[in-house]
Protein backbone atom coordinates (compact mmCIF):
# COMPACT_ATOMS: atom_id res chain seq x y z
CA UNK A 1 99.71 77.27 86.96
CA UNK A 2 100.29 79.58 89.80
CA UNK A 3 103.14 80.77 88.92
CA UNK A 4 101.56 82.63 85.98
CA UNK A 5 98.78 83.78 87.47
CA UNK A 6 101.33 85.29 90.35
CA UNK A 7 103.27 87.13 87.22
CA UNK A 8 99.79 87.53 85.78
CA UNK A 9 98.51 89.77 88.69
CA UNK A 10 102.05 91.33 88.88
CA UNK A 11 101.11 92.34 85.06
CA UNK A 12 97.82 93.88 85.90
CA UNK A 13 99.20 95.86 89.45
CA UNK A 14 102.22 97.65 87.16
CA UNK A 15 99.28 98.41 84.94
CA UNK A 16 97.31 99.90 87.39
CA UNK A 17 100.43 102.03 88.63
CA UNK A 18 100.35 99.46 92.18
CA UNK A 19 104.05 98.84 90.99
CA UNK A 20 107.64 100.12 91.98
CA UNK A 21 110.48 98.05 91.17
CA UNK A 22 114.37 98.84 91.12
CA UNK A 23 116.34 98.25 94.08
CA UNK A 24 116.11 101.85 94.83
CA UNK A 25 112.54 102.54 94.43
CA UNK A 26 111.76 99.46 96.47
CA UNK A 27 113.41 100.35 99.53
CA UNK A 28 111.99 104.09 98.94
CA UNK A 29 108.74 102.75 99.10
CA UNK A 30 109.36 100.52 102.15
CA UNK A 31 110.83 103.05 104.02
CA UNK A 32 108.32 105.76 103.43
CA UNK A 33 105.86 102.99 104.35
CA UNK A 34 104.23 102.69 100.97
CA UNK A 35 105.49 99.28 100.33
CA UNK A 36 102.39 96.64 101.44
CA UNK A 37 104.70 93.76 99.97
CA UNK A 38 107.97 93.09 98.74
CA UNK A 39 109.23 90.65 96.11
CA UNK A 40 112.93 89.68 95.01
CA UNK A 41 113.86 87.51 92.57
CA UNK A 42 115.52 84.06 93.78
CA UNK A 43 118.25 84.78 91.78
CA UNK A 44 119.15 88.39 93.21
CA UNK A 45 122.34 88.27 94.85
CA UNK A 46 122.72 87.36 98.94
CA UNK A 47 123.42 90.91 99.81
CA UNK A 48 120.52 91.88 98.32
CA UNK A 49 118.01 89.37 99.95
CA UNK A 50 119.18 89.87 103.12
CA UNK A 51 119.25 93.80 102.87
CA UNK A 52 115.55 93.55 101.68
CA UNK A 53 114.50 90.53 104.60
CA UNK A 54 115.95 92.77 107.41
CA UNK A 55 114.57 96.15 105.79
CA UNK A 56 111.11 94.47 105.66
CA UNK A 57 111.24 92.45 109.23
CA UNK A 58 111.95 96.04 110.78
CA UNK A 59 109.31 97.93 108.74
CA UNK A 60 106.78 94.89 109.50
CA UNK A 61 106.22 94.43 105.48
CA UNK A 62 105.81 91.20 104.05
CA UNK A 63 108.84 89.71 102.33
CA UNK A 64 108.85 86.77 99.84
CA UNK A 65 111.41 85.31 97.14
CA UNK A 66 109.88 84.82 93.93
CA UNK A 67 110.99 83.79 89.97
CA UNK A 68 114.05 85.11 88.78
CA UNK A 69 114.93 88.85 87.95
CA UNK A 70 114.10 88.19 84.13
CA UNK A 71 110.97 86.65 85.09
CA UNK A 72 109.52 89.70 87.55
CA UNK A 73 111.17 91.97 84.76
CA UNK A 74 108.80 90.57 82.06
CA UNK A 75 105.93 90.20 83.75
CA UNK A 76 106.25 93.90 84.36
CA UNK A 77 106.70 94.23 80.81
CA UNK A 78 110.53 95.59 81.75
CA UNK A 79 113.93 94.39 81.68
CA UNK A 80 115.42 92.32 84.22
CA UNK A 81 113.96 93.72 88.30
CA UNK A 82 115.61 92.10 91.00
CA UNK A 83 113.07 93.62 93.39
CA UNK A 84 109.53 95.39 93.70
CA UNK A 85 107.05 96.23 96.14
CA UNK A 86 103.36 96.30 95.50
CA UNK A 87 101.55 99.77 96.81
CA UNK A 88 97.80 98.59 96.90
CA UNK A 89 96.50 96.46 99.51
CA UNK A 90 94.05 94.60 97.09
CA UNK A 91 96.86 93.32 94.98
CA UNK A 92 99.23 92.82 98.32
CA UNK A 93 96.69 90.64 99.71
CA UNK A 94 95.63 88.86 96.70
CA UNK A 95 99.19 87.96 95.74
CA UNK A 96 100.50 87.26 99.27
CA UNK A 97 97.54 84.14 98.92
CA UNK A 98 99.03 82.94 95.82
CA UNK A 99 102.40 83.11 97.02
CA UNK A 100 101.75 80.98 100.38
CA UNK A 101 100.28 78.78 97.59
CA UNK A 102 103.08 78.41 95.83
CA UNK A 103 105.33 78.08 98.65
C-alpha cells in the first residue's frame, strides 16, 4: 500500500510541475540547490547511485533508492527515469515520511 501512494504523490508533484527527472536535470537541480529530495531507481546502475549519494551527501539533500526506473517513469506518466528530484518542500517532506515508512 505505500508503495502506491509513494508513486501516487510522485504522480500529483510532476503534475504540479514539483518534478525534474533525467539524470541530467537531477543533478542540475541539486547543484543549483533546487533539489529538496532525490530519488533513483533500485535498479539504476552502481555508478549512478553512488554519483547521486555523494552529490547529495555534499549538497546536504536527502537521498533515497526507490522502485525501479520503469516504475518512477510511470508514475510520472513517462518512460523509464532512473532519477528525479522533487522541487517543493511540501511534497519533499510528505514523501520523505512515506519513504522512512517503507524502508
Amino acid at each position: 500500500m505505500k508503495q502506491n501512494k509513494i508513486l501516487s504523490m510522485l504522480g500529483l508533484a510532476t503534475r504540479a510541475s514539483a518534478v525534474v527527472s533525467g539524470e541530467f536535470m537531477t543533478e542540475k537541480s541539486v547543484k543549483s540547490g533546487a533539489a529538496r529530495l532525490v530519488i533513483v531507481g533500485n535498479d539504476a546502475s552502481d555508478n549512478t547511485k553512488k554519483n547521486f549519494r555523494n552529490m547529495c551527501e555534499y549538497y546536504h539533500v536527502p537521498f533515497y533508492l526507490y522502485d525501479t526506473k520503469e516504475g518512477l517513469g510511470h508514475a510520472m506518466g513517462k518512460e523509464m527515469r532512473a532519477s528525479l528530484a522533487i522541487t517543493d518542500d511540501g511534497f519533499a517532506k510528505s514523501l520523505i515520511g512515506h519513504l522512512e515508512e517503507a524502508k
